[in-house]
Every structure is written in structure tokens, then in C-alpha cells.
PDB file of N, CA and C in Angstrom:
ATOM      1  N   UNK A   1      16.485 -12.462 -34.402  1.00  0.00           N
ATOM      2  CA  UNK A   1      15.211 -12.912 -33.885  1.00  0.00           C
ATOM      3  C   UNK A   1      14.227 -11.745 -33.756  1.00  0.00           C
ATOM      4  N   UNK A   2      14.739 -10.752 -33.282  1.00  0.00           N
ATOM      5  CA  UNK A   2      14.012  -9.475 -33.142  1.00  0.00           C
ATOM      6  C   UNK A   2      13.649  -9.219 -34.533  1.00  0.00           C
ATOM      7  N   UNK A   3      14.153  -9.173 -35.698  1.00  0.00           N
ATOM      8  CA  UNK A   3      13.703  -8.980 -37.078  1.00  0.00           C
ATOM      9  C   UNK A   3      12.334  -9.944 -37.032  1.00  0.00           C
ATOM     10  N   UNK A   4      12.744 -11.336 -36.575  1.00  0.00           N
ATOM     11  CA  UNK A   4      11.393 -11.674 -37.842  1.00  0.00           C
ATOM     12  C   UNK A   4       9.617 -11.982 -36.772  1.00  0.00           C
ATOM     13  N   UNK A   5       9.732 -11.185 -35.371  1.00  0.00           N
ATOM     14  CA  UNK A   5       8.771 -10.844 -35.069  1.00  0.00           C
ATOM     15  C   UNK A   5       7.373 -10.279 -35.465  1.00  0.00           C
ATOM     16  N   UNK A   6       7.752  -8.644 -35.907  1.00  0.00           N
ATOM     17  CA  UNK A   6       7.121  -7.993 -36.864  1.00  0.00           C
ATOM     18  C   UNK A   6       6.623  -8.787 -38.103  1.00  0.00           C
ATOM     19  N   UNK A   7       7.268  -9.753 -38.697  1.00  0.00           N
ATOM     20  CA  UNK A   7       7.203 -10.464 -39.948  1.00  0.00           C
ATOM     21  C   UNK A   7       6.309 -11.587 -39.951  1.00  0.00           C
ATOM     22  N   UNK A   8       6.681 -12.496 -38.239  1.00  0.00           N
ATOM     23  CA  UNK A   8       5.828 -13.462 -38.235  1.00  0.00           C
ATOM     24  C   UNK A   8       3.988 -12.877 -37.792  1.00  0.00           C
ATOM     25  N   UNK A   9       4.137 -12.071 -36.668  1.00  0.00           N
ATOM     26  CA  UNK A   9       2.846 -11.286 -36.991  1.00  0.00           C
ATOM     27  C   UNK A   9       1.861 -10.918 -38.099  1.00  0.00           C
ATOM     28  N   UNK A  10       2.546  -9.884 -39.187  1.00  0.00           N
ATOM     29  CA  UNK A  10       1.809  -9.892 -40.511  1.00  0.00           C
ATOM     30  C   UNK A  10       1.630 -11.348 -40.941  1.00  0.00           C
ATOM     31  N   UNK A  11       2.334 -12.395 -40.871  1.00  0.00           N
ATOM     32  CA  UNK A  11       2.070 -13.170 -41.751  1.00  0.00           C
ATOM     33  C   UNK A  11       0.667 -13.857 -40.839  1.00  0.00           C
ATOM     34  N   UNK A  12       0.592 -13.918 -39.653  1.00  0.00           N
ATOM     35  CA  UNK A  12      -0.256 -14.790 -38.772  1.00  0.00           C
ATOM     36  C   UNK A  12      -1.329 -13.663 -39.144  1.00  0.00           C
ATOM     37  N   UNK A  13      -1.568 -12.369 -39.209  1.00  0.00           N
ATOM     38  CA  UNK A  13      -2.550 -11.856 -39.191  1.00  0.00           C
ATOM     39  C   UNK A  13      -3.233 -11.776 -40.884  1.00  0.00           C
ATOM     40  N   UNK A  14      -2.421 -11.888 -41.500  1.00  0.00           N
ATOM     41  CA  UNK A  14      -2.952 -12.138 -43.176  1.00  0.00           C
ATOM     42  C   UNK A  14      -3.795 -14.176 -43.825  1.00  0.00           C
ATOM     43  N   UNK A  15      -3.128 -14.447 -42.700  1.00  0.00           N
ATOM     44  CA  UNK A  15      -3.191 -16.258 -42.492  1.00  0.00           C
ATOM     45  C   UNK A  15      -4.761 -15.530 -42.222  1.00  0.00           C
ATOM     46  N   UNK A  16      -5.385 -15.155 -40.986  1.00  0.00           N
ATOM     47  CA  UNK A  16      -5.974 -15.121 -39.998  1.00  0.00           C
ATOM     48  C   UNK A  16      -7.064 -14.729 -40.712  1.00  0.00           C
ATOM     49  N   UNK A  17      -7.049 -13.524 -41.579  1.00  0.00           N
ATOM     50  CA  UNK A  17      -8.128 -12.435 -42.625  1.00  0.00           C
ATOM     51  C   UNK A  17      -8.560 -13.757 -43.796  1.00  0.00           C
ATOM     52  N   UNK A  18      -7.327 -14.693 -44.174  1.00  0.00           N
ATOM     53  CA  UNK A  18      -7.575 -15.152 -45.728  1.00  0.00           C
ATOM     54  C   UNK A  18      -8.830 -16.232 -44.956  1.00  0.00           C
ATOM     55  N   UNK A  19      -8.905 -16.492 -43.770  1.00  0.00           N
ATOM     56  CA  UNK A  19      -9.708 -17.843 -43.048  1.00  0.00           C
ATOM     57  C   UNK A  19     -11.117 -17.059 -42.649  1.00  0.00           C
ATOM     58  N   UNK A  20     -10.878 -16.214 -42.605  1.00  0.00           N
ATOM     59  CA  UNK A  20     -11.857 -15.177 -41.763  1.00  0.00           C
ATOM     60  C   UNK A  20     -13.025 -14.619 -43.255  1.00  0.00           C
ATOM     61  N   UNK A  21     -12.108 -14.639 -44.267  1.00  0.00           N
ATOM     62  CA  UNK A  21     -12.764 -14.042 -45.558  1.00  0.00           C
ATOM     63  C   UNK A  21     -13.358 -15.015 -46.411  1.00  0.00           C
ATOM     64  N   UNK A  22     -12.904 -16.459 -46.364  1.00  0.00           N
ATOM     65  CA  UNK A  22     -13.431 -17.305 -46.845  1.00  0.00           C
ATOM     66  C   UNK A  22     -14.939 -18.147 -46.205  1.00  0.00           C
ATOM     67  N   UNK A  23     -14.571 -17.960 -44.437  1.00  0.00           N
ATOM     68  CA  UNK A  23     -15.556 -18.334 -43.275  1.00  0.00           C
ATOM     69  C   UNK A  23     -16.819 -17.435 -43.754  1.00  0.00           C
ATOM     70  N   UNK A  24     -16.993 -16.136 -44.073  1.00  0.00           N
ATOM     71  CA  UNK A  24     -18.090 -15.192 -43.833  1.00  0.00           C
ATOM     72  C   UNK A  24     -18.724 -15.168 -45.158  1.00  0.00           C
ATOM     73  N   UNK A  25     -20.156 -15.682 -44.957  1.00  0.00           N
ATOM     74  CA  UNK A  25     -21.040 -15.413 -45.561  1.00  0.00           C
ATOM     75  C   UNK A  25     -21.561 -14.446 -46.194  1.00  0.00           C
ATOM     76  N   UNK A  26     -21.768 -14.575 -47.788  1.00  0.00           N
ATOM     77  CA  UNK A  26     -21.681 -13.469 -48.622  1.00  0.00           C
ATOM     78  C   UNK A  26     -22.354 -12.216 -48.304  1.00  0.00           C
ATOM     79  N   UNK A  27     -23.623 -12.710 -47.166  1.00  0.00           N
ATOM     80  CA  UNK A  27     -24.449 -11.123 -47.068  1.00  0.00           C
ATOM     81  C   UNK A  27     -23.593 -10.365 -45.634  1.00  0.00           C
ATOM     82  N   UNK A  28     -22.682 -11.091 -45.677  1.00  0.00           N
ATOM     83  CA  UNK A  28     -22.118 -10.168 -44.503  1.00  0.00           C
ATOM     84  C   UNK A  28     -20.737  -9.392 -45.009  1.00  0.00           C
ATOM     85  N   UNK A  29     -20.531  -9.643 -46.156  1.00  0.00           N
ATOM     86  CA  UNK A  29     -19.386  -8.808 -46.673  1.00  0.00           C
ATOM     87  C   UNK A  29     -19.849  -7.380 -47.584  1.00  0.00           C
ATOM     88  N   UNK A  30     -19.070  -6.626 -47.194  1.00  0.00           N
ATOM     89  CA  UNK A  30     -19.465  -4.893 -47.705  1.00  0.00           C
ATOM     90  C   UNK A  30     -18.714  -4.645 -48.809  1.00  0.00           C
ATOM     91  N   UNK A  31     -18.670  -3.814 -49.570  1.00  0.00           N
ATOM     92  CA  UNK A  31     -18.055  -3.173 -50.850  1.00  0.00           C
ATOM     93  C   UNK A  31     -17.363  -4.018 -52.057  1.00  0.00           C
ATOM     94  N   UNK A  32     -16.763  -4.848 -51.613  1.00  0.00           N
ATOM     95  CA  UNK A  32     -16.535  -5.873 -52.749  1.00  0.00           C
ATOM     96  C   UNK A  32     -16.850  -7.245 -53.106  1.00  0.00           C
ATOM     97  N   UNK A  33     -16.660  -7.900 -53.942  1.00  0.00           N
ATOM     98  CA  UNK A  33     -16.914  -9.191 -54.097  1.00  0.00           C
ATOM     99  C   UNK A  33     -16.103 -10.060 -53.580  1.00  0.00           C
ATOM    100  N   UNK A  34     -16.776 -11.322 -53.074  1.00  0.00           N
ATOM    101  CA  UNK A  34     -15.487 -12.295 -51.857  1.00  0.00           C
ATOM    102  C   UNK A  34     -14.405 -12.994 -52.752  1.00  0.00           C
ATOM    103  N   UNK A  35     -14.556 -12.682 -54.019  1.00  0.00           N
ATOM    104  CA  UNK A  35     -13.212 -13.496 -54.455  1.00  0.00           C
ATOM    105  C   UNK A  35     -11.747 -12.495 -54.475  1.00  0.00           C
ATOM    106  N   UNK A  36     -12.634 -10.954 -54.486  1.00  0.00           N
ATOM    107  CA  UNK A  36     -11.350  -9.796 -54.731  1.00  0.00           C
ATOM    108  C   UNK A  36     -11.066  -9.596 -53.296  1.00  0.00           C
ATOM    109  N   UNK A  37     -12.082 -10.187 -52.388  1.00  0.00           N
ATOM    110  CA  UNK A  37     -11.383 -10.492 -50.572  1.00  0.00           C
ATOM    111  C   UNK A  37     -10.266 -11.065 -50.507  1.00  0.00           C
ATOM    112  N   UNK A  38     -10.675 -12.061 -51.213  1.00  0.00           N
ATOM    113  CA  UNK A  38     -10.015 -13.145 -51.006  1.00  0.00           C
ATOM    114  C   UNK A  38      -8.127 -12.880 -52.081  1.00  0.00           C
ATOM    115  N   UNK A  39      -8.338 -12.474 -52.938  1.00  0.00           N
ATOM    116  CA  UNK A  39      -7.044 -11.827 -53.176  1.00  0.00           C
ATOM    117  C   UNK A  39      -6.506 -10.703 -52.635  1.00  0.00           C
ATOM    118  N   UNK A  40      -7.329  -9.961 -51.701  1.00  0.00           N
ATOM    119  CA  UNK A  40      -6.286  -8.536 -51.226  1.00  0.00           C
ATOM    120  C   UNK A  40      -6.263  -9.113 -49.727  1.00  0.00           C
ATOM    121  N   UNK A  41      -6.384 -10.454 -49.397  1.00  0.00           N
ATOM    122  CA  UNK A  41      -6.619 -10.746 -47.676  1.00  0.00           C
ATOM    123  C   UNK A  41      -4.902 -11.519 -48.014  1.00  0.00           C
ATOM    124  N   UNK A  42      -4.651 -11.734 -49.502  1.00  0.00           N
ATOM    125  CA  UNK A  42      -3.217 -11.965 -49.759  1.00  0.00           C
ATOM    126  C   UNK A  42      -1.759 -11.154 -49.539  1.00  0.00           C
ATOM    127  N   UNK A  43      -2.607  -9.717 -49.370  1.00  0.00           N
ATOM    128  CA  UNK A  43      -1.599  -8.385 -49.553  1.00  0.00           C
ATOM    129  C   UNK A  43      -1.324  -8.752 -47.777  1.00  0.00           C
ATOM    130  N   UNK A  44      -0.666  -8.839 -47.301  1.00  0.00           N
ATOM    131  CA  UNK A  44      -0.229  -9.305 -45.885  1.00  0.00           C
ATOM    132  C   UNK A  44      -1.056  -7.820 -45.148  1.00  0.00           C
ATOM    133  N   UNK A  45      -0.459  -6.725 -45.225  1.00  0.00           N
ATOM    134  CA  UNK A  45      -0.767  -5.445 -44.055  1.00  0.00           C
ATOM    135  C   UNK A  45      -2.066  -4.594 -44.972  1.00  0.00           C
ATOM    136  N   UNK A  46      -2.157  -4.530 -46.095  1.00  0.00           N
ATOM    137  CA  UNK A  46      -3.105  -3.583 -46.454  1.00  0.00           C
ATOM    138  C   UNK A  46      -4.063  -4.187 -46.535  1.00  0.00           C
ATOM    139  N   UNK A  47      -4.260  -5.746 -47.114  1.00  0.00           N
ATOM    140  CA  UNK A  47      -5.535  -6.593 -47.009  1.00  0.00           C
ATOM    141  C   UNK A  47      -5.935  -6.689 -45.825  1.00  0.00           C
ATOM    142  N   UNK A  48      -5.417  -6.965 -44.380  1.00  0.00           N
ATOM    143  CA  UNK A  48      -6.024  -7.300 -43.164  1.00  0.00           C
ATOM    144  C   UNK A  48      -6.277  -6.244 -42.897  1.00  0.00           C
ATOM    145  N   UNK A  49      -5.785  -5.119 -42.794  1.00  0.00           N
ATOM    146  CA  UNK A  49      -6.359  -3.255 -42.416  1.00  0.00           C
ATOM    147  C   UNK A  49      -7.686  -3.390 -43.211  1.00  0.00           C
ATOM    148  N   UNK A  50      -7.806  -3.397 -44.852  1.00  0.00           N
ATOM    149  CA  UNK A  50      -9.172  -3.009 -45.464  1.00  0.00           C
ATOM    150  C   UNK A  50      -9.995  -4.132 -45.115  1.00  0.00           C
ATOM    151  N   UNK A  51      -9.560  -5.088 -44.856  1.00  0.00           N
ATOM    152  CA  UNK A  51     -11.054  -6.658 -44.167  1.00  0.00           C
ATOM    153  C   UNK A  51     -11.206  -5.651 -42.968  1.00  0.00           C
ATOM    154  N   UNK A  52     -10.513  -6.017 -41.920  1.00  0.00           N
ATOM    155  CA  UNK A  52     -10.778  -5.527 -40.638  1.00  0.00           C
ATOM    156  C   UNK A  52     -11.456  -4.082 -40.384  1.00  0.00           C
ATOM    157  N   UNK A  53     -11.433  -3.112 -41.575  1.00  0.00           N
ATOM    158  CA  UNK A  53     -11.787  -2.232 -41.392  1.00  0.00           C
ATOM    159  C   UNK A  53     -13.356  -1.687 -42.556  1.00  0.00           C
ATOM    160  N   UNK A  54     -13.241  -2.445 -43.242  1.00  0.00           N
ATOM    161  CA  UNK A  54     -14.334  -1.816 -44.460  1.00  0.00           C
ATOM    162  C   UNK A  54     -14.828  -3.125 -45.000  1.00  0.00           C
ATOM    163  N   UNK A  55     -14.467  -4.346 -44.760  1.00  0.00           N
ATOM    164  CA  UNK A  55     -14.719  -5.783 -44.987  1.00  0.00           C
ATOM    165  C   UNK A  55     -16.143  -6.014 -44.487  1.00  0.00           C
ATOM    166  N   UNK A  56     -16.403  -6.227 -43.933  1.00  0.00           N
ATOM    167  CA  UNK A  56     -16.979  -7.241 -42.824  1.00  0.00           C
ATOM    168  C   UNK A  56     -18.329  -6.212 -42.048  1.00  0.00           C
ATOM    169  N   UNK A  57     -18.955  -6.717 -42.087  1.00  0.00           N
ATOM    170  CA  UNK A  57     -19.846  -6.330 -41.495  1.00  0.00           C
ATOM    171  C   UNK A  57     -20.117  -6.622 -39.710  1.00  0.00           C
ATOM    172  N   UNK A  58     -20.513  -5.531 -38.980  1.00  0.00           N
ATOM    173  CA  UNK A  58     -20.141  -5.985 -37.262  1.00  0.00           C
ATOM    174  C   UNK A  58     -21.338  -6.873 -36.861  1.00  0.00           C
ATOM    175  N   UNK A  59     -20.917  -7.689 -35.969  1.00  0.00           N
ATOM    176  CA  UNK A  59     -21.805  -8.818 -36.037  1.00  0.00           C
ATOM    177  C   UNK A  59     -23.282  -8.410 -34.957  1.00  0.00           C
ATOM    178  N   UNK A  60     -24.021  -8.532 -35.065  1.00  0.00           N
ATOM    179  CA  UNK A  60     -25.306  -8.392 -33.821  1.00  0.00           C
ATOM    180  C   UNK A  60     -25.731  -9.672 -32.500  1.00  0.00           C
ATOM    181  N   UNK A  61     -25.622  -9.661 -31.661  1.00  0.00           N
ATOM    182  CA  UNK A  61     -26.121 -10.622 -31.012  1.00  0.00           C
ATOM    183  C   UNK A  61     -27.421 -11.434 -31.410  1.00  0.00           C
ATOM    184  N   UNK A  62     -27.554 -12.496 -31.383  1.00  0.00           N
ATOM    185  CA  UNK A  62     -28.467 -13.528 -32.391  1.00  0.00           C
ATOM    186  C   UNK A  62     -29.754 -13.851 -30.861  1.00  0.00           C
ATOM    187  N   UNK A  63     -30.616 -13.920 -31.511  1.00  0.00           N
ATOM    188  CA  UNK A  63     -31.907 -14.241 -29.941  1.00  0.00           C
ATOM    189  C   UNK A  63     -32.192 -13.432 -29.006  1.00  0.00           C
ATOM    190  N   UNK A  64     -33.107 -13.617 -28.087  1.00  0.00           N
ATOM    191  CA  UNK A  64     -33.197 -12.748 -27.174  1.00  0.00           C
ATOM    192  C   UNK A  64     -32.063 -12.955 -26.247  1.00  0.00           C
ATOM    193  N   UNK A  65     -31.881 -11.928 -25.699  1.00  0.00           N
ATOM    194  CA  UNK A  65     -30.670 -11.786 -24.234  1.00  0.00           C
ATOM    195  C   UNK A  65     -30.723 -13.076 -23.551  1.00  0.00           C
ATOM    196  N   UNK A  66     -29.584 -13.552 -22.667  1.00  0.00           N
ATOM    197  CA  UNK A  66     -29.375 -14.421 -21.854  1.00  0.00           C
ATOM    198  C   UNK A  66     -29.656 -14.011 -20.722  1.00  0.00           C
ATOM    199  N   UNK A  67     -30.967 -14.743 -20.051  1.00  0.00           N
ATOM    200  CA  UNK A  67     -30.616 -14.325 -18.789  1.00  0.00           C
ATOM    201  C   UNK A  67     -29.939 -14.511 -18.002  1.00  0.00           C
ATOM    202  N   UNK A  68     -30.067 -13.910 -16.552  1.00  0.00           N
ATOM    203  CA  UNK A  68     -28.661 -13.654 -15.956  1.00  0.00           C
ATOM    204  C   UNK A  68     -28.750 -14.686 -15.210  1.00  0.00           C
ATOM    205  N   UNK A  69     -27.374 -14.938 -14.753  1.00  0.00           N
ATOM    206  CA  UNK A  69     -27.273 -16.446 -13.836  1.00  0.00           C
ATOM    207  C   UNK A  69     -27.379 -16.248 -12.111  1.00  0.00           C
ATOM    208  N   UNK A  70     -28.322 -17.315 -11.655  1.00  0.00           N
ATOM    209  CA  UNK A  70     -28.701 -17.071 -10.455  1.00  0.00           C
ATOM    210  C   UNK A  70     -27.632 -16.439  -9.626  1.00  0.00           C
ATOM    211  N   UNK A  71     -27.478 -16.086  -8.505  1.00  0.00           N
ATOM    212  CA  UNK A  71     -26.370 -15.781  -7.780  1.00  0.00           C
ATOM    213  C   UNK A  71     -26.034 -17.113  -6.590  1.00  0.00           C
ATOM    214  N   UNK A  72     -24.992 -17.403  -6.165  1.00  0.00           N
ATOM    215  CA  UNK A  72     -25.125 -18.831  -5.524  1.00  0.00           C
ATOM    216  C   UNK A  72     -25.187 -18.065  -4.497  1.00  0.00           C
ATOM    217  N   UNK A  73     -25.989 -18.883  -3.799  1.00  0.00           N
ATOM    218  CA  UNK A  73     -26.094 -18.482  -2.383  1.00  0.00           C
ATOM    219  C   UNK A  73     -26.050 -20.293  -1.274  1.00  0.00           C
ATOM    220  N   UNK A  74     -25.710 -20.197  -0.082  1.00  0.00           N
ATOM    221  CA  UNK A  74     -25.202 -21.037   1.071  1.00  0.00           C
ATOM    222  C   UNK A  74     -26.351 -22.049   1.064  1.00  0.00           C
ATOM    223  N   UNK A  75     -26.233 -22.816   1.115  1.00  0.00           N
ATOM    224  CA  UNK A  75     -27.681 -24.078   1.775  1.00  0.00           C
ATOM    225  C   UNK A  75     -28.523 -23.173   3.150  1.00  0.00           C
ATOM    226  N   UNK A  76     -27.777 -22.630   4.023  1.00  0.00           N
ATOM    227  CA  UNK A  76     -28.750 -21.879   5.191  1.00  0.00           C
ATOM    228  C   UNK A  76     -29.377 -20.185   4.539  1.00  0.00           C
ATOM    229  N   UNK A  77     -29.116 -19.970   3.448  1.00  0.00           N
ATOM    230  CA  UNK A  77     -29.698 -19.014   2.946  1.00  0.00           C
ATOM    231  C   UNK A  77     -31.053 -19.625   1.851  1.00  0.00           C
ATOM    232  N   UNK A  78     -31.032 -20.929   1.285  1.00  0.00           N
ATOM    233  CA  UNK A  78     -31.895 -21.221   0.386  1.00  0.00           C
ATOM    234  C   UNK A  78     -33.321 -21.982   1.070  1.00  0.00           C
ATOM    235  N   UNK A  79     -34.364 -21.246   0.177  1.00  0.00           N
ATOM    236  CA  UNK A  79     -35.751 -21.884   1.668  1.00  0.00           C
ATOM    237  C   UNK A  79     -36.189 -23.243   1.020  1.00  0.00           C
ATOM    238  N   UNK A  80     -35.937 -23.501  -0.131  1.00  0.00           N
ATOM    239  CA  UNK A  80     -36.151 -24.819  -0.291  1.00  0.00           C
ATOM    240  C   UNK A  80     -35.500 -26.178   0.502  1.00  0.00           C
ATOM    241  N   UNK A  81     -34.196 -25.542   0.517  1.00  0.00           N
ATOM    242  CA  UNK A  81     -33.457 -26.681   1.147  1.00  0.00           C
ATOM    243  C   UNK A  81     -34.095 -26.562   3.314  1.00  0.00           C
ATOM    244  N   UNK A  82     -33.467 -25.526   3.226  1.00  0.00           N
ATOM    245  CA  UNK A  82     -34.459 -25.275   5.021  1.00  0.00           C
ATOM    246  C   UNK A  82     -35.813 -25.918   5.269  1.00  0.00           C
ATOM    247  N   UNK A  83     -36.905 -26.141   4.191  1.00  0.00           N
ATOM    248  CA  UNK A  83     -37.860 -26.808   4.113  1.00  0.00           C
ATOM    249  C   UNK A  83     -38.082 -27.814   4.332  1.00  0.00           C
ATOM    250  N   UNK A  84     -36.512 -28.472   3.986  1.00  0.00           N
ATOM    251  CA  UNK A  84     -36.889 -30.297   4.077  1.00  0.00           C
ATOM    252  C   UNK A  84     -35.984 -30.165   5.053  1.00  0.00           C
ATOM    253  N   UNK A  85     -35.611 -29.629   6.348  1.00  0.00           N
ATOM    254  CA  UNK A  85     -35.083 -30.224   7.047  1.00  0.00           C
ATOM    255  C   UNK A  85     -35.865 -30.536   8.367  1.00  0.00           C
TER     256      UNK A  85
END
């Protein structure tokens, strides 16, 4: 059982690259073309190292920032609610 740990890993992480390489849109892939991705995302350990590492382009946050979420505060701390009483 201890053997096929290591084994099931590579295979979940090469599964993981071939979904990941087919998902990403062509202007976001670097140095090669997505079909030769798509055959070295087959090589189990050296394909997921070169996606994960020289593949893929890092993603940017999309829109302006989220603002931040109110902080909750008690009904006897809020003056709206104190208002209507």
C-alpha cells in the first residue's frame, strides 16, 4: 500500500495538468503550442513540473478590489436601529 501512494499522486497530479491544459485559454499559455501541452501534461512528473512551472501564465485579479465587509456590530451599537426605538 505504501508503494502505490507516490504512484497514485503522480497519476492524480498529471490527471489534474491534462484538465488544467485543456481548461486554459490559448493567450494564457507561454512557450509552446496547447496541443504539445497537451502531450507532455501526458509525461506524468516532467509534464506537470514544466505546466506548473513554465506553462501557464499567473493569473491577475479581474475588476476593481472588493470591498471590505462591514464589521458586525450588536443592535445597541447600531444608530439606525436605536433610532426607531
Amino acid at each position: 500500500m505504501a508503494k502505490a501512494i507516490p504512484i497514485i499522486i503522480v497519476v492524480a497530479l498529471a490527471v489534474y495538468t491534462l484538465f488544467d491544459v485543456i481548461a486554459t485559454p490559448r493567450d494564457r499559455i507561454r512557450a509552446l503550442p496547447k496541443p504539445v501541452w497537451i502531450l507532455l501534461a501526458l509525461v506524468p512528473a516532467l509534464g506537470v513540473l514544466l505546466w506548473l512551472t513554465v506553462g501557464k501564465m499567473p493569473t491577475k485579479p479581474s475588476g476593481p478590489p472588493r470591498p471590505q465587509r462591514p464589521i458586525a456590530r450588536g443592535p445597541d451599537d447600531d444608530p439606525d436601529f436605536l433610532r426607531g426605538l
